[in-house]
N, C-alpha and C. Protein backbone atom coordinates (compact mmCIF):
# COMPACT_ATOMS: atom_id res chain seq x y z
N UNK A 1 -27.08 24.41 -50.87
CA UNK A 1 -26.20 24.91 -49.84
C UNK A 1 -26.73 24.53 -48.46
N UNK A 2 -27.79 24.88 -48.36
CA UNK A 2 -28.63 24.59 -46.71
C UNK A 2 -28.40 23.00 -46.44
N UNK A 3 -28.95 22.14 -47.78
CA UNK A 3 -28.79 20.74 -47.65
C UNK A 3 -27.26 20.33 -47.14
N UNK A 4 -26.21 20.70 -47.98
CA UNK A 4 -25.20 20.10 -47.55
C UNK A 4 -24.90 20.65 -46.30
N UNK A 5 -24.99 21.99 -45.96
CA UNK A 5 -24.53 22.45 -44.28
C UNK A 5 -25.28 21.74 -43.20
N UNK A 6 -26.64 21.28 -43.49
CA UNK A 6 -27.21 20.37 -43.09
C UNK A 6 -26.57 19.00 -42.61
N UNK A 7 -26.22 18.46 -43.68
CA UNK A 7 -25.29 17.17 -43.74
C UNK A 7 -24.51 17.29 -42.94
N UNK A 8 -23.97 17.98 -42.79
CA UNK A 8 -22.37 18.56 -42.20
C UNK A 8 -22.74 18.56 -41.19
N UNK A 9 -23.68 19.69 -40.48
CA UNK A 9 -23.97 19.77 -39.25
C UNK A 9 -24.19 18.19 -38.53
N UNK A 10 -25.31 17.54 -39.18
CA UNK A 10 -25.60 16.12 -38.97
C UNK A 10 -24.39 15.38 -38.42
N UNK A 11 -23.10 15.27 -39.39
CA UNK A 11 -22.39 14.33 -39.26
C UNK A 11 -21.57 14.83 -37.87
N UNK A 12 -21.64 16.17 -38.04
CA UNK A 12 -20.84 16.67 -36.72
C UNK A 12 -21.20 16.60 -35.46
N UNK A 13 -22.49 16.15 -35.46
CA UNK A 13 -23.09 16.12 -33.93
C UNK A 13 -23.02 14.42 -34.06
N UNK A 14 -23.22 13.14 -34.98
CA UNK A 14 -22.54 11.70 -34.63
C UNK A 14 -21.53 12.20 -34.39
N UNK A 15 -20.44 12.68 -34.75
CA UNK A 15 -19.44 12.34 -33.85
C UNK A 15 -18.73 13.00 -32.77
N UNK A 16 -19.25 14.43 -32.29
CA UNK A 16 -19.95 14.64 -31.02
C UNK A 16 -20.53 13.38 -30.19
N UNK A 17 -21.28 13.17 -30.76
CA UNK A 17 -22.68 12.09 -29.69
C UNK A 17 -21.68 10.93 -29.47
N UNK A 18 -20.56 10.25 -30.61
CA UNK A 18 -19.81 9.06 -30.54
C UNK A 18 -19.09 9.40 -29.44
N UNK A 19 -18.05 10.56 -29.20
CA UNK A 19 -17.45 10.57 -28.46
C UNK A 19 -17.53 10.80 -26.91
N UNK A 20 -18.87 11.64 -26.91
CA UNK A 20 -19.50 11.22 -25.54
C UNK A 20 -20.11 9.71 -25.10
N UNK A 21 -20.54 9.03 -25.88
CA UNK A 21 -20.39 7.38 -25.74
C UNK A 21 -19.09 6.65 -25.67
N UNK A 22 -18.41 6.85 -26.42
CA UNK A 22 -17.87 5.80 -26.28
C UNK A 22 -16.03 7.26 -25.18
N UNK A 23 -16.10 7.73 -24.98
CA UNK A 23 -15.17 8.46 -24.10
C UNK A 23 -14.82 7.68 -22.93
N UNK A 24 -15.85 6.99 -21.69
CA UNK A 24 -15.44 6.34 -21.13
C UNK A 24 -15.07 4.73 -21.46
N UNK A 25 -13.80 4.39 -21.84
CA UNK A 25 -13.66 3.13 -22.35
C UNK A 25 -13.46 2.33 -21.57
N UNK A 26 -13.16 2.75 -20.21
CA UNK A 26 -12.29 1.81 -19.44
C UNK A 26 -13.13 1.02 -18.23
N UNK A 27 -12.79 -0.15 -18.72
CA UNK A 27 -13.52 -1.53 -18.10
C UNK A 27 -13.57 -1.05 -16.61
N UNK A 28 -14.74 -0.86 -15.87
CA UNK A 28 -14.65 -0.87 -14.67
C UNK A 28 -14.08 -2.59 -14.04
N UNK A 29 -14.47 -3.12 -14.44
CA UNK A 29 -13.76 -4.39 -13.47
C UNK A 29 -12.32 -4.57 -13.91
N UNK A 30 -11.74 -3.59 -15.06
CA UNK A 30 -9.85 -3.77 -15.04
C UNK A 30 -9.38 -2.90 -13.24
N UNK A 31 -10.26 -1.70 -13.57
CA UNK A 31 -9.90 -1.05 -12.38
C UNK A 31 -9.97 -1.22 -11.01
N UNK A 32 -10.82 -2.25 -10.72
CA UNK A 32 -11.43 -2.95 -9.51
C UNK A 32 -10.02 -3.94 -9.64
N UNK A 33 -10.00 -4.50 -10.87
CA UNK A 33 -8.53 -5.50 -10.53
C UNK A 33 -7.38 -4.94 -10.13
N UNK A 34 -7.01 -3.83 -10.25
CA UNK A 34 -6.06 -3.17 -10.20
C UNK A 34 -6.04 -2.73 -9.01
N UNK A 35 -6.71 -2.14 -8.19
CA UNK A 35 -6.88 -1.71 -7.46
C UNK A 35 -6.60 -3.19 -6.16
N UNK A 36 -6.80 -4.42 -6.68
CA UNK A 36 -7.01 -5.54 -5.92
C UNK A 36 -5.39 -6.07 -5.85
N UNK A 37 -4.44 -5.81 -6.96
CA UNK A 37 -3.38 -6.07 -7.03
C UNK A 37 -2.65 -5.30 -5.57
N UNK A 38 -2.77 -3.83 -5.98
CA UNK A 38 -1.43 -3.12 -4.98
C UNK A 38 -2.45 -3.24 -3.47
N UNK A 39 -3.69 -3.64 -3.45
CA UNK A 39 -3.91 -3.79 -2.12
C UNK A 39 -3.22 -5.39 -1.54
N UNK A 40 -3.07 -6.48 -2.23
CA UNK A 40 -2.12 -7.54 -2.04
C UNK A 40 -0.66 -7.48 -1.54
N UNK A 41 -0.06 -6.28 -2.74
CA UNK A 41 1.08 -5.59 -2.57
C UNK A 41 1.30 -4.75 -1.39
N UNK A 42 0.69 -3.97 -0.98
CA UNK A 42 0.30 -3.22 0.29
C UNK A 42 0.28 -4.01 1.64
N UNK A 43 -0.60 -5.34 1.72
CA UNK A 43 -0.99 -6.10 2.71
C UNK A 43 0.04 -6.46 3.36
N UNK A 44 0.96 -7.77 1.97
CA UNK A 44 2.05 -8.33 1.95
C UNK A 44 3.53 -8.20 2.81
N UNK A 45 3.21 -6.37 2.77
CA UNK A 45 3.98 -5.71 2.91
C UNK A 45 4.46 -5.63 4.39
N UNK A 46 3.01 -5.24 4.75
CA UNK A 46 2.76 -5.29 6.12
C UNK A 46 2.41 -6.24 6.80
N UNK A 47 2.03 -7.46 6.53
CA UNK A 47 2.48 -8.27 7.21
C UNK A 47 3.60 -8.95 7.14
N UNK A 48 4.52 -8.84 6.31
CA UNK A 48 5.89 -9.46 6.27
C UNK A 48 6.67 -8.67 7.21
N UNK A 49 6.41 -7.00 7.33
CA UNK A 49 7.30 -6.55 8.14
C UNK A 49 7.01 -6.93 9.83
N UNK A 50 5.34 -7.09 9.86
CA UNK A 50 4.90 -7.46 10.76
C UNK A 50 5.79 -8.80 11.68
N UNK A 51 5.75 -9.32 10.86
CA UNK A 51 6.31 -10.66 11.20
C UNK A 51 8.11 -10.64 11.54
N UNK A 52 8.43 -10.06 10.98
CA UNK A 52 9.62 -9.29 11.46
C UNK A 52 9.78 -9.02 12.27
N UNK A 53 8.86 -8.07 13.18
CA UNK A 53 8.67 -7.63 14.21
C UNK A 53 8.19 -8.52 15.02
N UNK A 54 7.40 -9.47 15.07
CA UNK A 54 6.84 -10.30 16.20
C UNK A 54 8.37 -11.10 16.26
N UNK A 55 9.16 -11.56 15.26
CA UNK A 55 10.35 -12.50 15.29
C UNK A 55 11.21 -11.99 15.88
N UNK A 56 11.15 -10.49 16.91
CA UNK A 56 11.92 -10.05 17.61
C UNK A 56 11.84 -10.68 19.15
N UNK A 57 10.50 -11.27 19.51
CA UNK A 57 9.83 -11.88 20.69
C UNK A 57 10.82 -13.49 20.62
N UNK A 58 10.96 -13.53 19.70
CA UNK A 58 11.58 -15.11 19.53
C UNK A 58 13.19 -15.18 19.94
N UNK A 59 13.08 -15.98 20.94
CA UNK A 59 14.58 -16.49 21.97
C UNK A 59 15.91 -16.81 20.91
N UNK A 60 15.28 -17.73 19.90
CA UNK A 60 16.64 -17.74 18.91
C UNK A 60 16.76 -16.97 18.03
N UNK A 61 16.54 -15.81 17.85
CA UNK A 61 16.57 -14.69 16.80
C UNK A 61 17.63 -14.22 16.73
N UNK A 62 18.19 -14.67 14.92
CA UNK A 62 19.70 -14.14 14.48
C UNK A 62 19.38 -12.94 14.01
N UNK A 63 19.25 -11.50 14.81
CA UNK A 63 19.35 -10.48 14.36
C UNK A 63 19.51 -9.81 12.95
N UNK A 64 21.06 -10.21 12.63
CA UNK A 64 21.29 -10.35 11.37
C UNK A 64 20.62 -10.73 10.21
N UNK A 65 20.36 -11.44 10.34
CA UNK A 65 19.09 -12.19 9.50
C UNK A 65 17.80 -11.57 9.17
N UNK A 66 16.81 -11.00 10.47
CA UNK A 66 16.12 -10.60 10.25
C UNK A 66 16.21 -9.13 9.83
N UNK A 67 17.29 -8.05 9.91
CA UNK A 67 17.72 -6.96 9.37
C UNK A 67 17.94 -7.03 7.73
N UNK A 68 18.53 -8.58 7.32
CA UNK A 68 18.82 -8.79 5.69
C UNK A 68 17.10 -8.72 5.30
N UNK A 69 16.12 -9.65 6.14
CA UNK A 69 14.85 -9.76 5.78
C UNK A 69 14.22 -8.54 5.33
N UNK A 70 14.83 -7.64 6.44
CA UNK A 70 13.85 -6.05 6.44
C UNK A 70 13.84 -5.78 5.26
N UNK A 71 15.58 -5.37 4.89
CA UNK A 71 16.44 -4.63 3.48
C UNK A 71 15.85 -5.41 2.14
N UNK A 72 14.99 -6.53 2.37
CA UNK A 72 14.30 -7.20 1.16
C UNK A 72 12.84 -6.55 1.09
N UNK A 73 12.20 -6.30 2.22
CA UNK A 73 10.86 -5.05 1.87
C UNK A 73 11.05 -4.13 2.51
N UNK A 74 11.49 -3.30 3.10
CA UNK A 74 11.58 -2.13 3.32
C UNK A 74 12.55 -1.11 2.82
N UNK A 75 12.25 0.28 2.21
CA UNK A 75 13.03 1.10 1.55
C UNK A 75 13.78 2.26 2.58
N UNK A 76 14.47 2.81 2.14
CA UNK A 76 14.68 4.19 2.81
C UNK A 76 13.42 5.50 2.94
N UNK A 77 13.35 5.89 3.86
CA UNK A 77 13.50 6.73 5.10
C UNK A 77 13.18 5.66 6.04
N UNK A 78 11.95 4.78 5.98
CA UNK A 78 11.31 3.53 7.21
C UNK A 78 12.65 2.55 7.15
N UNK A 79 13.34 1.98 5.95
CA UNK A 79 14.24 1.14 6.92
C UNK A 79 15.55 1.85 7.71
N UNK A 80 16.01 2.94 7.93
CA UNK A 80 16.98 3.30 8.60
C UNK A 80 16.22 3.50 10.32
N UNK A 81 14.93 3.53 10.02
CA UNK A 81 14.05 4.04 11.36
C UNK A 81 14.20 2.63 11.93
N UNK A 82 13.50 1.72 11.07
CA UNK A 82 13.46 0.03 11.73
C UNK A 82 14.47 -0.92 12.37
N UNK A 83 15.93 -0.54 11.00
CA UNK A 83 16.74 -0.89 11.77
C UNK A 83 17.65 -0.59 13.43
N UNK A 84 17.07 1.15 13.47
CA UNK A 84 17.72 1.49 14.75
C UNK A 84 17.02 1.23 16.16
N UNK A 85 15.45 1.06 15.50
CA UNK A 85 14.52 0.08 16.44
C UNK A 85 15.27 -1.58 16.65
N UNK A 86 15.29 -2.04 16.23
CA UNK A 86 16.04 -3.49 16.14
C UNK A 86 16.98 -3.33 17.02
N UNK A 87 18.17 -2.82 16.40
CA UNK A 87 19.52 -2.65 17.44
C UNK A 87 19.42 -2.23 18.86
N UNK A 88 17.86 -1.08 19.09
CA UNK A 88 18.31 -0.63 20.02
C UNK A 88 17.01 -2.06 21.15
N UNK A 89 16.14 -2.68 20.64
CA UNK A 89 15.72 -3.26 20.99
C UNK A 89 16.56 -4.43 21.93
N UNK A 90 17.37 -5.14 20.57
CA UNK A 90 18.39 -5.77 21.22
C UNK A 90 19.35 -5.33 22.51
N UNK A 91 19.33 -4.54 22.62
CA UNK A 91 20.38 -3.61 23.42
C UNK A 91 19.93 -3.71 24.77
N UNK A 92 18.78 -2.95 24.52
CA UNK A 92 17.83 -3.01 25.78
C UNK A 92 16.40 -3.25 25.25
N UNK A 93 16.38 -4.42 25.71
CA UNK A 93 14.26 -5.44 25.90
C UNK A 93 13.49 -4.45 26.25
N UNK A 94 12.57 -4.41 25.53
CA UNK A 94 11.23 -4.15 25.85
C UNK A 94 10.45 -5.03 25.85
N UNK A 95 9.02 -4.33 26.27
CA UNK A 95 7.55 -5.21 26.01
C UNK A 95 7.53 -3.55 24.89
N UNK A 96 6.66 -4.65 23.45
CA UNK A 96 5.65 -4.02 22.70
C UNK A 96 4.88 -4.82 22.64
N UNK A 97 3.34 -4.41 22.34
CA UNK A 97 2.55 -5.36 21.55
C UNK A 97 2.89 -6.18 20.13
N UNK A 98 2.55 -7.50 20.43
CA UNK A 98 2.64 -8.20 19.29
C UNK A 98 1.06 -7.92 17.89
N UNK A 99 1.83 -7.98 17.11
CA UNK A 99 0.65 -7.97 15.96
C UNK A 99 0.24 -9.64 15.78
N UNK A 100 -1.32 -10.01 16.02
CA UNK A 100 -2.01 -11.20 15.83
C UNK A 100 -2.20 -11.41 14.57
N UNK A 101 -2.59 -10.47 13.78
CA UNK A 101 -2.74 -10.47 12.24
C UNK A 101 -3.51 -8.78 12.05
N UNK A 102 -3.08 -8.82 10.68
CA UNK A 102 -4.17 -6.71 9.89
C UNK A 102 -4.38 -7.44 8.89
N UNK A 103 -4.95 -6.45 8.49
CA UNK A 103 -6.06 -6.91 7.85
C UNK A 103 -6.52 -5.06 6.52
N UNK A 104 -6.27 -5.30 5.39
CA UNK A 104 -6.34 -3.95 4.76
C UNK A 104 -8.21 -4.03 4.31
N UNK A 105 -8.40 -3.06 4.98
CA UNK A 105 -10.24 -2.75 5.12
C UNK A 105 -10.71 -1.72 4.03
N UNK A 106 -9.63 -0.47 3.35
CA UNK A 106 -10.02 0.22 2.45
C UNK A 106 -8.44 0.86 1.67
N UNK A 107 -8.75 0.87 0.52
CA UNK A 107 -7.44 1.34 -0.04
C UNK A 107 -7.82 2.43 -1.38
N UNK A 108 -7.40 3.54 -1.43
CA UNK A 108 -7.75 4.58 -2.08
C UNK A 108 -6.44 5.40 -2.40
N UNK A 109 -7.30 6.28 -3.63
CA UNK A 109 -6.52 7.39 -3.75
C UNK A 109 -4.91 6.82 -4.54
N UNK A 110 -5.02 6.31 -5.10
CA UNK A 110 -3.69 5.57 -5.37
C UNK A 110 -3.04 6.49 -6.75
N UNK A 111 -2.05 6.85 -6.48
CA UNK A 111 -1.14 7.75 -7.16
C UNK A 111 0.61 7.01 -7.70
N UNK A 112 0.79 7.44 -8.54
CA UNK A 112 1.97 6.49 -9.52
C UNK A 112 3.27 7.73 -10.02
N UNK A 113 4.34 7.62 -9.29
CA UNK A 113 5.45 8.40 -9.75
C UNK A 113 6.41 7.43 -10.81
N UNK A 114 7.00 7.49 -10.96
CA UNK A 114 7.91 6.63 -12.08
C UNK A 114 8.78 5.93 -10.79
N UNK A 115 8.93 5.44 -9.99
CA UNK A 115 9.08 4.46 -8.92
C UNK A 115 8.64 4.39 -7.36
N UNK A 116 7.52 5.06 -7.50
CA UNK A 116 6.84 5.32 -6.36
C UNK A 116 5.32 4.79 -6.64
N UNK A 117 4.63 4.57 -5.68
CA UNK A 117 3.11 4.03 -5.26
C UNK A 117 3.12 5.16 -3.89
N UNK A 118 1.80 5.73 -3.81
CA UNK A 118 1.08 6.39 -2.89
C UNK A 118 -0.28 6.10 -2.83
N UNK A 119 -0.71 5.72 -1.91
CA UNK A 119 -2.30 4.92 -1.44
C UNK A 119 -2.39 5.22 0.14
N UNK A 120 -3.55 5.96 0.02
CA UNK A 120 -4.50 6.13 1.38
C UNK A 120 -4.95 4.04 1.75
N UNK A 121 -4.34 4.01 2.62
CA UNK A 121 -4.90 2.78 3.49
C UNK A 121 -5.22 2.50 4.79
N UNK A 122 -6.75 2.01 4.85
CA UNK A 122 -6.73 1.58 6.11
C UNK A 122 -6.69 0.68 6.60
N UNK A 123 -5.80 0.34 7.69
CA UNK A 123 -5.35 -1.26 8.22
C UNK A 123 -6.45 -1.73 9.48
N UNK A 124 -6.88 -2.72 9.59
CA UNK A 124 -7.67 -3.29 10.75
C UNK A 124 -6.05 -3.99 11.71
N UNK A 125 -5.74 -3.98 12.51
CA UNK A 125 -4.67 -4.51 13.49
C UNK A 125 -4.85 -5.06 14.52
N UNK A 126 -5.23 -6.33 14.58
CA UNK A 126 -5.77 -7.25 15.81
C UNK A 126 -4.28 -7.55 16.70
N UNK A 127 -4.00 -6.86 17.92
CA UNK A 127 -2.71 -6.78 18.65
C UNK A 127 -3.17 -7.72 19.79
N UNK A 128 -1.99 -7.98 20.23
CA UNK A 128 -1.68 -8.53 21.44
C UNK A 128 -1.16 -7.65 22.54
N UNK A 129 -1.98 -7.44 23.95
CA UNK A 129 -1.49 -6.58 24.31
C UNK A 129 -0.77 -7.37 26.08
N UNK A 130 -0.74 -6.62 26.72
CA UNK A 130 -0.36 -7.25 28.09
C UNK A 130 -1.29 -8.14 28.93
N UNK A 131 -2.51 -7.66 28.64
CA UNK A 131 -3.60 -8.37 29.18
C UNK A 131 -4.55 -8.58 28.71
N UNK A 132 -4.92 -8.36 27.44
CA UNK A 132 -5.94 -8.77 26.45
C UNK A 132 -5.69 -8.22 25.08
N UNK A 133 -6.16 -9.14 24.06
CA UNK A 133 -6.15 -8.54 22.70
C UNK A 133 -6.95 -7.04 22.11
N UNK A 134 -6.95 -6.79 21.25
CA UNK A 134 -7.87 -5.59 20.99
C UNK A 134 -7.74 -5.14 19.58
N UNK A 135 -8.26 -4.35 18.94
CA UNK A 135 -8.50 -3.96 17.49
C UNK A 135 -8.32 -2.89 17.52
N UNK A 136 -7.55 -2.71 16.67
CA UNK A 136 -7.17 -0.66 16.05
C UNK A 136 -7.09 -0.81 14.52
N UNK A 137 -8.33 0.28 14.10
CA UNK A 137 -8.13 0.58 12.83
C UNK A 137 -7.65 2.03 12.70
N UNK A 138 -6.77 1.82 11.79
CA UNK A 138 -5.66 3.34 11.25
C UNK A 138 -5.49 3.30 10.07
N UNK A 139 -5.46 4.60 9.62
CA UNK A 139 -5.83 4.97 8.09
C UNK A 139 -4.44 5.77 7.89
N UNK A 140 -3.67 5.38 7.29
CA UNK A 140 -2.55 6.04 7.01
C UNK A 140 -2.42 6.52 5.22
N UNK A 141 -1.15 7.07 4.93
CA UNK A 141 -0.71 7.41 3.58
C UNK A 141 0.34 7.08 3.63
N UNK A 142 0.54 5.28 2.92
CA UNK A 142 1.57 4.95 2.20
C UNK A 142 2.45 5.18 1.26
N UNK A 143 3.92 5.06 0.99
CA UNK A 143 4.78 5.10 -0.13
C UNK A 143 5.11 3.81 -0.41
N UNK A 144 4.90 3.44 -1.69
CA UNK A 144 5.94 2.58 -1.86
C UNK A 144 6.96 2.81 -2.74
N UNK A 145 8.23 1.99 -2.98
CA UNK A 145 9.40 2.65 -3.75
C UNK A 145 9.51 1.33 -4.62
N UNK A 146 9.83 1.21 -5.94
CA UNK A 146 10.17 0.02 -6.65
C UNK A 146 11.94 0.00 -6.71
N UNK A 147 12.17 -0.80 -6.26
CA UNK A 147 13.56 -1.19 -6.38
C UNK A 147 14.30 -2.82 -7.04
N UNK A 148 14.99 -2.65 -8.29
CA UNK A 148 15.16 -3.35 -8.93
C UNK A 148 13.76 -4.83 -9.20
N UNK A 149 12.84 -3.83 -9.60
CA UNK A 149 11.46 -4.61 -10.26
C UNK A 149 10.42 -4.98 -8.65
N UNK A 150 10.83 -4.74 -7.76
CA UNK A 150 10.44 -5.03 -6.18
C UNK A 150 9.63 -4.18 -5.32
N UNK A 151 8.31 -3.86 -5.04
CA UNK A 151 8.12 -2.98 -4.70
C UNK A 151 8.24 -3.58 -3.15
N UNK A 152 8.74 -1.86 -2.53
CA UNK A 152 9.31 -2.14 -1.26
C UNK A 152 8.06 -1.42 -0.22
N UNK A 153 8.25 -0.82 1.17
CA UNK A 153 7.69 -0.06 2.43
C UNK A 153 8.72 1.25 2.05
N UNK A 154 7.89 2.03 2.10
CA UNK A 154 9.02 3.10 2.23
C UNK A 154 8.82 4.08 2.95
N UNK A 155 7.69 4.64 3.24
CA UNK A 155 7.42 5.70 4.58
C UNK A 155 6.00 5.39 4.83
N UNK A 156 4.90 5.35 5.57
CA UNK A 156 3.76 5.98 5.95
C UNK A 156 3.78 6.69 7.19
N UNK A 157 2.37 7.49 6.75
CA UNK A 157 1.85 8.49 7.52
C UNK A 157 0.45 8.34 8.48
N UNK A 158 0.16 8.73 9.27
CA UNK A 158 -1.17 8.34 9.82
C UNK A 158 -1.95 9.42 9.24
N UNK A 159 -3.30 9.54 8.77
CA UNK A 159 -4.17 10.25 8.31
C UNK A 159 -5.13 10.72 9.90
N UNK A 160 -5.76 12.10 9.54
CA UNK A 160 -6.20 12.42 10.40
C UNK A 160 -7.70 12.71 9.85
């Protein structure tokens, strides 16, 4: 009796001991890749809209055009905001700073709804300003929204 409860006990602590070994399965360098993807996705994002925005500085700019551009990465709540920036830009000129190039410096915290992305990011933003260039880094909380297989811009937040 002792022998076999013995046994028993034995076999029950291998596979105890197995499952604390082998529990963490997951490849740290899948997750480092992953993590390398939606920061691409993220970047992309922002500098495409970026560029959008500097193409507002440009003399032959078919409005139209660049509003269809938006509606290809940007989602709802940010594109109804962007587009009324646009129109009202057109309307009446401003000076903004131009974006020179950003640059994504840290990306965290990344969270997955069934068509949503949420990621803490921080952007490096080398601007153009009236009289000299300059650097701002800002750490915001992104959304993104997937729309028909596409992931889009869909709101951020500035982190404090």
């Amino acid at each position: 009796m002792k022998k076999s409860l013995l046994f028993f006990l034995m076999i029950l602590v291998m596979i105890i001991h197995g499952k604390y070994i082998f529990a963490n399965d997951t490849n740290p360098h899948s997750i480092v890749e992953e993590q390398q993807e939606e920061r691409i996705i993220v970047e992309n994002l922002f500098k495409e809209r970026a560029k959008l925005w500097n193409d507002l500085y440009s003399q032959d700019k078919n409005l139209e055009e660049l509003k269809n551009q938006l509606r290809d990465i940007i989602a709802e709540p940010l594109l109804t905001f962007d587009l009324e920036v646009f129109e009202s830009l057109e309307k009446y000129p401003s000076d903004f700073d131009k974006i020179n190039s950003l640059e994504i410096m840290k990306l965290g915290n990344i969270t997955y709804g069934q068509k949503t992305m949420s990621a803490d990011v921080t952007i490096l933003w080398n601007m153009k300003g009236l009289k000299d260039d300059y650097l701002e880094q800002i750490q915001y909380r992104v959304v993104l929204l997937k729309d028909k297989g596409i992931w889009k811009l869909s709101d951020y937040n500035i982190l404090q």
